[in-house]
C-alpha atoms as a PDB file:
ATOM      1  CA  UNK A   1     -12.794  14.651  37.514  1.00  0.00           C
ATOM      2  CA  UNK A   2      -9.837  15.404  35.381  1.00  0.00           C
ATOM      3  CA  UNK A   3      -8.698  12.918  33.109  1.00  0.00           C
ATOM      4  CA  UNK A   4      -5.155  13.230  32.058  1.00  0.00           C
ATOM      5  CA  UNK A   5      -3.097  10.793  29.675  1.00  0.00           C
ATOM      6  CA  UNK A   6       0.389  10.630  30.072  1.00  0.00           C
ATOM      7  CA  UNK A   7       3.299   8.287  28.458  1.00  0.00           C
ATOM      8  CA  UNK A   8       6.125   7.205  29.657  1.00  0.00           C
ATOM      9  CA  UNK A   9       5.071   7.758  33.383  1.00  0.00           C
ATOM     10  CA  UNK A  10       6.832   5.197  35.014  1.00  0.00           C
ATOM     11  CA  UNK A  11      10.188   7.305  35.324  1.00  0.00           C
ATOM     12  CA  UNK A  12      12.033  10.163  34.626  1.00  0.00           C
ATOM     13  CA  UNK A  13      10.248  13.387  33.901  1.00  0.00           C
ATOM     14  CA  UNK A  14       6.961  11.354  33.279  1.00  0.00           C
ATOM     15  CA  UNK A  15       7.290   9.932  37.145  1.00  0.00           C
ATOM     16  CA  UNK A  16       8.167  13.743  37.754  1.00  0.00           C
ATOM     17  CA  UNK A  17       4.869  15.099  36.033  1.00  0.00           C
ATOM     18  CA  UNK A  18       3.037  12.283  37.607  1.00  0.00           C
ATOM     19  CA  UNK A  19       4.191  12.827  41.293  1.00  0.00           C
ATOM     20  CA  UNK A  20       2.531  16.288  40.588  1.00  0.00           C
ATOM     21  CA  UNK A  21      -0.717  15.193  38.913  1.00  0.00           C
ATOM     22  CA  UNK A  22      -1.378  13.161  42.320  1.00  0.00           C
ATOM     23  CA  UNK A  23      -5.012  14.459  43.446  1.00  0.00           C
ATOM     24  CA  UNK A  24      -8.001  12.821  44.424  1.00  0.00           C
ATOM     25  CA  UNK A  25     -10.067  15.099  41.448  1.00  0.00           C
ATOM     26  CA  UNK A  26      -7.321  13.424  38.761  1.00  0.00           C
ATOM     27  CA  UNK A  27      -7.645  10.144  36.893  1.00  0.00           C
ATOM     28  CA  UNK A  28      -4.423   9.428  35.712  1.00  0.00           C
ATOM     29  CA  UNK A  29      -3.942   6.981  33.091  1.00  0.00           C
ATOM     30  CA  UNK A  30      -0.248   6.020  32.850  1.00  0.00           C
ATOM     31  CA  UNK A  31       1.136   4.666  29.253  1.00  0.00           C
ATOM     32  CA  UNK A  32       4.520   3.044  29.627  1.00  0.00           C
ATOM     33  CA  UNK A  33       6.377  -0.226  28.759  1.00  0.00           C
ATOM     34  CA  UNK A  34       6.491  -0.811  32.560  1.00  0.00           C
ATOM     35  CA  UNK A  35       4.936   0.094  35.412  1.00  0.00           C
ATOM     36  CA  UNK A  36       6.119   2.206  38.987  1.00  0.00           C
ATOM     37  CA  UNK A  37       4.465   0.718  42.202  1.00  0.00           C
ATOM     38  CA  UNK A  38       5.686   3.135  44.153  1.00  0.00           C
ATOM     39  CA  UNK A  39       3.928   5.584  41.833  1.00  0.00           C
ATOM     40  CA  UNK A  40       0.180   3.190  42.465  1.00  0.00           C
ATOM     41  CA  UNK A  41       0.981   3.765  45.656  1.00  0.00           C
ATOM     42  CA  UNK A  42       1.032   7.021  46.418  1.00  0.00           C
ATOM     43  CA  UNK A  43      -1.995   7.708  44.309  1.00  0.00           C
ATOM     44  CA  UNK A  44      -3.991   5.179  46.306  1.00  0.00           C
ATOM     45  CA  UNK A  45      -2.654   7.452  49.352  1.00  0.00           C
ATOM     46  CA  UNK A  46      -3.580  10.434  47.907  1.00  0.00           C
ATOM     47  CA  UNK A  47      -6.983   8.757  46.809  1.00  0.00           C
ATOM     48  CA  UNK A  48      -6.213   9.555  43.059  1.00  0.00           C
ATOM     49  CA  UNK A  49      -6.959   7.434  40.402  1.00  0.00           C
ATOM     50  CA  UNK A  50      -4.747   5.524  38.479  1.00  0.00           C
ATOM     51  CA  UNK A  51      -4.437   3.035  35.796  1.00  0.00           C
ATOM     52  CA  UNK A  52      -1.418   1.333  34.136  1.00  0.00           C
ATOM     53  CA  UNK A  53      -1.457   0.366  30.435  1.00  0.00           C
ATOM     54  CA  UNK A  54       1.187  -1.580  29.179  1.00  0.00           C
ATOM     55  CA  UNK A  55       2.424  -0.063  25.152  1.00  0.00           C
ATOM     56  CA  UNK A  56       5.809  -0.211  24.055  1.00  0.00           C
ATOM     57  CA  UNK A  57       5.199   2.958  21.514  1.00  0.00           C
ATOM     58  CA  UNK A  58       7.755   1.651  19.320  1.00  0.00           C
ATOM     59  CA  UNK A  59       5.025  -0.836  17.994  1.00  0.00           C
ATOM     60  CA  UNK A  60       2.614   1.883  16.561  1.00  0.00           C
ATOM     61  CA  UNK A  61       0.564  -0.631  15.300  1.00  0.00           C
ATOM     62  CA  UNK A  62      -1.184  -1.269  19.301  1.00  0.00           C
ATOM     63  CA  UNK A  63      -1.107   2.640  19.672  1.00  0.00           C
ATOM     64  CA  UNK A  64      -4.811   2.188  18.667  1.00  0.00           C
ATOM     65  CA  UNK A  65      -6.250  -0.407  20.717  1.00  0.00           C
ATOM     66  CA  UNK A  66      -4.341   0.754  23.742  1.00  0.00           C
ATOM     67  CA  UNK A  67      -6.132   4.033  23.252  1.00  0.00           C
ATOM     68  CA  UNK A  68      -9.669   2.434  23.015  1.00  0.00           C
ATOM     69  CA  UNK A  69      -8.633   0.723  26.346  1.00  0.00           C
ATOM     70  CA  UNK A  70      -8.037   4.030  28.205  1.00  0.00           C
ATOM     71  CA  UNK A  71     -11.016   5.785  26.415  1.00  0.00           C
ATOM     72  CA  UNK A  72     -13.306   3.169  27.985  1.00  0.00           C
ATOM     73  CA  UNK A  73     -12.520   4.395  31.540  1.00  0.00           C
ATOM     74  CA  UNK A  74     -12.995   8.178  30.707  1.00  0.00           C
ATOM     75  CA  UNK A  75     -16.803   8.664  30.793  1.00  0.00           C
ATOM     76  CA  UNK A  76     -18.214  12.112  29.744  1.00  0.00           C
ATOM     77  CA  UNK A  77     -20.878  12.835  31.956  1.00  0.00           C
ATOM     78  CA  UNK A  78     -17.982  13.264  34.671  1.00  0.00           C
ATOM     79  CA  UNK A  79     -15.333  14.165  33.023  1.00  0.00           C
ATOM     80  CA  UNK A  80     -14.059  17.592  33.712  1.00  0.00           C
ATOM     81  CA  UNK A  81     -11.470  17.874  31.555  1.00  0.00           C
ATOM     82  CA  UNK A  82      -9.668  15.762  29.301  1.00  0.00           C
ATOM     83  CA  UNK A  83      -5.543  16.102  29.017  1.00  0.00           C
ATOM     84  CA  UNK A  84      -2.711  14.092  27.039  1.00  0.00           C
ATOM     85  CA  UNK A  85       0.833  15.111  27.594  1.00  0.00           C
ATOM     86  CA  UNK A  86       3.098  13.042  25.140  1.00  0.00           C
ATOM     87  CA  UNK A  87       6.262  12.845  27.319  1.00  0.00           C
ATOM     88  CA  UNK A  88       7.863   9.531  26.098  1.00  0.00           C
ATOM     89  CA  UNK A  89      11.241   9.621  24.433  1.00  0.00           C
ATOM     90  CA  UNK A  90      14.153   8.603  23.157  1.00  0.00           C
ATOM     91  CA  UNK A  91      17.820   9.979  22.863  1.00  0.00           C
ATOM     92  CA  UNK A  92      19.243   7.203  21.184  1.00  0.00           C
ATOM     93  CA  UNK A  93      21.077   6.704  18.103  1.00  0.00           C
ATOM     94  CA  UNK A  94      23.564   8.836  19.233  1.00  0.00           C
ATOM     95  CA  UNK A  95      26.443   9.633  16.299  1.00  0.00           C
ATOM     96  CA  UNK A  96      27.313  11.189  13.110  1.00  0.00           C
ATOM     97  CA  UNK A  97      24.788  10.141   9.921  1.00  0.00           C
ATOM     98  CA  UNK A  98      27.839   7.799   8.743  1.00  0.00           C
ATOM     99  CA  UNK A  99      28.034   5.652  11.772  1.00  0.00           C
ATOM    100  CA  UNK A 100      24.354   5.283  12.329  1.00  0.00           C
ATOM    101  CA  UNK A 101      21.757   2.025  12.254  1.00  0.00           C
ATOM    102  CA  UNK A 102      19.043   2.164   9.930  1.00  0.00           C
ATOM    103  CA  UNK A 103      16.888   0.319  12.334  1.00  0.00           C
ATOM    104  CA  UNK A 104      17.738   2.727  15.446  1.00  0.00           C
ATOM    105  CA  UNK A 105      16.899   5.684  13.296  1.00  0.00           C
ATOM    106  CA  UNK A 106      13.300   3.477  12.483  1.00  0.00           C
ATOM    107  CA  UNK A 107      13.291   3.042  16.092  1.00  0.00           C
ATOM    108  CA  UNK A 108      13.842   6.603  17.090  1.00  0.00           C
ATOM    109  CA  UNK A 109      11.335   7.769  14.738  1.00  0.00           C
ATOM    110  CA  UNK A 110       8.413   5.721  15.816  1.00  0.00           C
ATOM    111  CA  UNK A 111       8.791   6.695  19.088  1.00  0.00           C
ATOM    112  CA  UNK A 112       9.831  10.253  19.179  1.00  0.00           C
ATOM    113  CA  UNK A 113       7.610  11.222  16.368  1.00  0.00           C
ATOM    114  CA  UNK A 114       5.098   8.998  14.887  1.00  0.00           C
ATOM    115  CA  UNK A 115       4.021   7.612  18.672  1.00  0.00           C
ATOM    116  CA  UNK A 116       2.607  11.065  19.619  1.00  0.00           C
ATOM    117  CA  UNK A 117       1.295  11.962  16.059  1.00  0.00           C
ATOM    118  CA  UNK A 118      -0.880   8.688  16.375  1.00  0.00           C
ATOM    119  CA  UNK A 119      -1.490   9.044  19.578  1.00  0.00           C
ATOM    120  CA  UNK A 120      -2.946  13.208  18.734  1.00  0.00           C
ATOM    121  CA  UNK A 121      -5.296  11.734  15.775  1.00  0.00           C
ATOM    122  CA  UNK A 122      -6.911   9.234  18.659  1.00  0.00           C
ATOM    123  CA  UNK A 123      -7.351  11.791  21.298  1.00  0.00           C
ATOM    124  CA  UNK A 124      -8.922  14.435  18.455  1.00  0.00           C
ATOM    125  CA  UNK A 125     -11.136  11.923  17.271  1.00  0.00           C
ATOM    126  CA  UNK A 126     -12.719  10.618  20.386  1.00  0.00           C
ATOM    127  CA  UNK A 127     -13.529  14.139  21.859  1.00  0.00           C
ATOM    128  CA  UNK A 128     -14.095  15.300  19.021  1.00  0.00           C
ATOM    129  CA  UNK A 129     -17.731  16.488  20.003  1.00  0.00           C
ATOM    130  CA  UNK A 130     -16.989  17.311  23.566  1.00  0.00           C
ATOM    131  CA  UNK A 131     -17.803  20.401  24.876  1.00  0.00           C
ATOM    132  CA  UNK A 132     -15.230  19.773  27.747  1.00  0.00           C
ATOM    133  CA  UNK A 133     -11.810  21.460  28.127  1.00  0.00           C
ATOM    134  CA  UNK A 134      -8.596  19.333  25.892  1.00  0.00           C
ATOM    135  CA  UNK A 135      -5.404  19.900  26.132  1.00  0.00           C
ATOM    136  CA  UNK A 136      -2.128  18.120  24.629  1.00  0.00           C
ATOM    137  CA  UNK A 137       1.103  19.380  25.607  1.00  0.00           C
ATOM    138  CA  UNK A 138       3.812  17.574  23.858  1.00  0.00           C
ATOM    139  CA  UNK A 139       7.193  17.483  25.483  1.00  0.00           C
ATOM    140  CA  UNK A 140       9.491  19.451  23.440  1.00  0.00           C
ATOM    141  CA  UNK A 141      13.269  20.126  22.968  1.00  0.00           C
ATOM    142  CA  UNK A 142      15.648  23.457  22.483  1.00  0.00           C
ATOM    143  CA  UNK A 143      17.370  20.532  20.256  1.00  0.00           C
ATOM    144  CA  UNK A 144      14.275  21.297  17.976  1.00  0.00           C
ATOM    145  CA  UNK A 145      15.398  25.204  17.042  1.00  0.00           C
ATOM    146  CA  UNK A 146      19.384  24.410  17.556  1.00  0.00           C
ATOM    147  CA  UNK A 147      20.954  22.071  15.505  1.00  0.00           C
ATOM    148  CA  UNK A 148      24.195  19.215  17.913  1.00  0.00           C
ATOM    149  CA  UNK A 149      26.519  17.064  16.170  1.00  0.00           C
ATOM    150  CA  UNK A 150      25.294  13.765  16.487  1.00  0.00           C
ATOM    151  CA  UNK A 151      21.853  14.099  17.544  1.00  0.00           C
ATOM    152  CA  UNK A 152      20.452  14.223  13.995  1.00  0.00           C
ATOM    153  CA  UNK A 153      17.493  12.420  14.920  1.00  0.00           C
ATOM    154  CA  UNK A 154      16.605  13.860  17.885  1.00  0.00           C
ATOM    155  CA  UNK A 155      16.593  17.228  16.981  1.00  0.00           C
ATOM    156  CA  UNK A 156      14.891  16.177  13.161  1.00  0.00           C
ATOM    157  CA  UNK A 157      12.151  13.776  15.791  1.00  0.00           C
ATOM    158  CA  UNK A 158      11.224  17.357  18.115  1.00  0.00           C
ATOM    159  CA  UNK A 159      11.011  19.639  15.447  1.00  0.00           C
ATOM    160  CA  UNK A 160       8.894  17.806  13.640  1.00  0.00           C
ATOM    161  CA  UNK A 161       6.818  16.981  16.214  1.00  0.00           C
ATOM    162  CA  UNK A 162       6.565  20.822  17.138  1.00  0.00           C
ATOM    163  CA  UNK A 163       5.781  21.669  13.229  1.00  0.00           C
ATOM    164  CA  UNK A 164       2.709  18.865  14.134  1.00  0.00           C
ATOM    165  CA  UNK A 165       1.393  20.773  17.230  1.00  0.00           C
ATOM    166  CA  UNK A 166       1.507  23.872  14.895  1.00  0.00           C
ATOM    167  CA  UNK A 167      -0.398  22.131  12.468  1.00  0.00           C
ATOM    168  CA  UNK A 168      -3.270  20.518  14.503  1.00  0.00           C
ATOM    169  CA  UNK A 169      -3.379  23.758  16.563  1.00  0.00           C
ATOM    170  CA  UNK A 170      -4.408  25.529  13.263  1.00  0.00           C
ATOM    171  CA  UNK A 171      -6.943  22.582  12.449  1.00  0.00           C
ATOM    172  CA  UNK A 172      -8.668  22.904  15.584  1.00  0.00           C
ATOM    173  CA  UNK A 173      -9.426  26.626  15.473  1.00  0.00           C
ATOM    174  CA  UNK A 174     -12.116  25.484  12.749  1.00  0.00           C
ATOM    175  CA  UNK A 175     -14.173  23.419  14.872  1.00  0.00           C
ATOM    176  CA  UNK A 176     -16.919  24.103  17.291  1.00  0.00           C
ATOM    177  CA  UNK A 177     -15.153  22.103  20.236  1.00  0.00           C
ATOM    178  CA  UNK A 178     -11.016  22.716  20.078  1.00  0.00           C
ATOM    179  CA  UNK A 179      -8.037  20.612  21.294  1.00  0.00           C
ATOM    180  CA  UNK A 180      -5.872  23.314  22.274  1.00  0.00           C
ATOM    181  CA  UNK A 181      -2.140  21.884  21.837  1.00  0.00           C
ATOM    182  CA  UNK A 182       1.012  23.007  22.791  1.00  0.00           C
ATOM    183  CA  UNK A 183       5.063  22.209  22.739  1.00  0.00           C
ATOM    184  CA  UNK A 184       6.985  22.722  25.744  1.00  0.00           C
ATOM    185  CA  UNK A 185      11.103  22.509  26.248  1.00  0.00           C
ATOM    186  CA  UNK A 186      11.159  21.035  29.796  1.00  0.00           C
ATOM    187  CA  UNK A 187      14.783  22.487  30.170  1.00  0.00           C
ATOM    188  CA  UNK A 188      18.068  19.875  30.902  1.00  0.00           C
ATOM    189  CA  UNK A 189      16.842  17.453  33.461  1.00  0.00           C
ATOM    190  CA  UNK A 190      18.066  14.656  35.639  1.00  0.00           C
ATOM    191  CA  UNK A 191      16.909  11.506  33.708  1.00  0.00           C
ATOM    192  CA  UNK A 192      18.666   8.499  31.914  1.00  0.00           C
ATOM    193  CA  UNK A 193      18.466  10.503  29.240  1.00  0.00           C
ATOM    194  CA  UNK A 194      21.541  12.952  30.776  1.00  0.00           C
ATOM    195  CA  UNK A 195      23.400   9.522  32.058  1.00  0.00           C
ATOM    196  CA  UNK A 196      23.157   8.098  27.992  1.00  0.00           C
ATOM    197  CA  UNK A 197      24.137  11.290  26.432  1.00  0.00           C
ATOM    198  CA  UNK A 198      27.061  11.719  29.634  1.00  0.00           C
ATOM    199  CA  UNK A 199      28.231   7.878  28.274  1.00  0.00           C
ATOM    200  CA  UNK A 200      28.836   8.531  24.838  1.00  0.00           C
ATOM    201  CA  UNK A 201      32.361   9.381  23.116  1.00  0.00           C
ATOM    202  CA  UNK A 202      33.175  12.425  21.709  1.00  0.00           C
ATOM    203  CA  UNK A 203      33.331  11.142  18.325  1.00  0.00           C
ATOM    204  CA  UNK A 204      29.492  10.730  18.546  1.00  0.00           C
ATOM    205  CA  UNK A 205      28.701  13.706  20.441  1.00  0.00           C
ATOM    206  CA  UNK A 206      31.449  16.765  20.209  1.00  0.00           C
ATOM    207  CA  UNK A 207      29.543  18.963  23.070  1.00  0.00           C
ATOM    208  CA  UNK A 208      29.364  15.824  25.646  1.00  0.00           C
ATOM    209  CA  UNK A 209      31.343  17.551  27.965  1.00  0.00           C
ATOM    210  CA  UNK A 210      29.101  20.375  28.137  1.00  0.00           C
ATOM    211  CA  UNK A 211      26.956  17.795  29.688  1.00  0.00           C
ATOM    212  CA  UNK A 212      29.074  16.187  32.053  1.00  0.00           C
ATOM    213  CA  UNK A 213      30.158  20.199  33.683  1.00  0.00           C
ATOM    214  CA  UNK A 214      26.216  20.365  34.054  1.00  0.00           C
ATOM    215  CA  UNK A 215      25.708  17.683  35.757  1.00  0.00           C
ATOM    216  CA  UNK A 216      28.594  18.329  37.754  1.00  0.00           C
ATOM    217  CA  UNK A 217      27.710  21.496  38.836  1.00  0.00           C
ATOM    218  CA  UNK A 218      24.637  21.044  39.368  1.00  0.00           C
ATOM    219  CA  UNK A 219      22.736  22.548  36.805  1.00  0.00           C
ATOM    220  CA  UNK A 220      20.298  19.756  35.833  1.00  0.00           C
ATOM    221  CA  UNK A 221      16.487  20.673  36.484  1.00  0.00           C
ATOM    222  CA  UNK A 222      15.225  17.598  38.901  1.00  0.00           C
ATOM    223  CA  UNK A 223      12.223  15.718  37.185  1.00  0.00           C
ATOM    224  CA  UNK A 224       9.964  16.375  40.711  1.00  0.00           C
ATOM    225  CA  UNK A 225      10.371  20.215  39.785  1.00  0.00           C
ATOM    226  CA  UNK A 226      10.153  19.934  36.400  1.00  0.00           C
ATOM    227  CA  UNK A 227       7.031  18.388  36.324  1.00  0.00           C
ATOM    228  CA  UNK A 228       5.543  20.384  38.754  1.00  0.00           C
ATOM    229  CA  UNK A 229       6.007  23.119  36.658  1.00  0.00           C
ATOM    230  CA  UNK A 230       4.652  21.596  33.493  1.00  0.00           C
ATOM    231  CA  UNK A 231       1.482  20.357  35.241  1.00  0.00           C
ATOM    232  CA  UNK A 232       0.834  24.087  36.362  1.00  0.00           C
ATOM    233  CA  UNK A 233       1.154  25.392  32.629  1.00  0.00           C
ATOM    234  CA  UNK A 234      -1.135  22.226  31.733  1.00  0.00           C
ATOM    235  CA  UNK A 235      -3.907  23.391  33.456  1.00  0.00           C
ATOM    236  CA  UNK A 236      -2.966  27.079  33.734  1.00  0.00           C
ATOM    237  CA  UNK A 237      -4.443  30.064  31.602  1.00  0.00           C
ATOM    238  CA  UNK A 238      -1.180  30.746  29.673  1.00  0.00           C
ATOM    239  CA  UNK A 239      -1.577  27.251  27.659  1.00  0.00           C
ATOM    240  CA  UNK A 240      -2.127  29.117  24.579  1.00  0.00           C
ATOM    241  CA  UNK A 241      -2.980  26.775  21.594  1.00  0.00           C
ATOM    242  CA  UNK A 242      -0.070  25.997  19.256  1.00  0.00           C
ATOM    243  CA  UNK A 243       2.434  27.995  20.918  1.00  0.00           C
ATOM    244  CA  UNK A 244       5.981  26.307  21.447  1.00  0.00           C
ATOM    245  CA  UNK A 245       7.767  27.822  24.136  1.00  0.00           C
ATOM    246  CA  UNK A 246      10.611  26.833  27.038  1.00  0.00           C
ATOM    247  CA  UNK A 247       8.916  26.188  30.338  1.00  0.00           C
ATOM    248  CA  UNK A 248      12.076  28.297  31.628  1.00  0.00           C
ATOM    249  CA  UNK A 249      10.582  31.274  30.147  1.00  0.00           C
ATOM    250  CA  UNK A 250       7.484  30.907  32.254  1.00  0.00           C
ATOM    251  CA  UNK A 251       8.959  30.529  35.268  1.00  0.00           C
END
């Protein structure tokens, strides 16, 4: 049984990479403010696994117990392989430094950032010993190479987070038993994410129409194919520990 971890499941890309982790050898365990029913449902059709568990990842504080929750339904004696890919996200604040809330960039930070660092340290330490495979593939960003107007924080939130997967890819190589991690740029896909960044002004985003002709002409990556592809690198032989790459290069 494979045992994979993945936030922010309930929509978007994570419903996308979810959709394609649907097998009766999976146990997914789905970390997201809300749930997807239609999601429980097909797994139950598909006899796979899967378990809801309610974390807003803003409040890093419960990142902890919520973990210890989810580690209690992975056993080791039949546990295949282990997996955590740290999808959740935010786009939002949205603007030049000037015009932006101190509390959004808080906000932003804590869950772009500091969510999936935590969230790392608890999957390293619990399998820390086990001889099975681990993997972490963090969702990742071109906005973490190429500095936009007005996303200051979302580019400053993905490169950091890539600089982290660097860094814990390195620590791992030391130990008898390594998390392999890696970074991955999922491309421009259909989520809320697009419809936000397609709603702001120009003022707070000078490439938005960029956005809006790529949408338009139908350029956006859907989140079914998206994560379809990212679940094959998961669990593929070209996951290559603390490389960042663009899942458009492997396809």
């Amino acid at each position: 049984m494979k045992h994979i971890i993945v936030t922010g499941h309930s929509k978007g890309l994570g419903a996308g990479i979810t959709m394609a982790l649907l097998n009766e050898n999976h146990y997914i365990h789905g970390i997201s403010r809300t749930d997807n029913t239609d999601l429980q449902k097909l797994a139950a059709a598909k006899g796979c696994k899967m378990q809801f568990y309610s974390c807003d990842l803003s409040h890093t504080d419960t990142i902890e117990s919520t973990m210890q929750l989810v580690f209690k339904n992975i056993k080791q004696d039949e546990c295949e392989g282990v997996y955590l890919v740290n999808n959740a996200g935010v786009i939002h604040p949205i603007g030049t430094l000037e015009t932006l809330d101190p509390m959004q960039m808080d906000l932003h930070m804590r869950i772009n950032l500091l969510a999936p660092m935590y969230l790392i340290r608890e999957f390293v330490k619990q399998f820390n010993d086990w001889k099975t495979e681990k993997r972490v593939l963090n969702i990742s960003s071109g906005a973490a190479l190429n500095p936009y107007h007005g996303w200051s924080n979302y580019c400053t939130g993905k490169a950091g987070l890539d600089m982290f997967t660097r860094c814990i890819a390195t620590e791992q190589e030391e130990v008898p038993h390594p998390v392999k991690l890696m970074g991955v740029a999922p491309g421009i896909i259909d989520t809320e994410m697009q419809t936000t960044i397609r709603g702001t002004t120009d003022e707070q985003f000078i490439h938005r129409q960029k956005f809006v002709e790529l949408k338009e002409t139908g350029q956006l990556i859907s989140p079914t194919l998206a994560g379809k592809n990212l679940v094959e690198l998961l669990f593929s032989a070209d996951f290559k520990n603390g490389e960042i790459t663009d899942i458009r290069d492997q396809y």
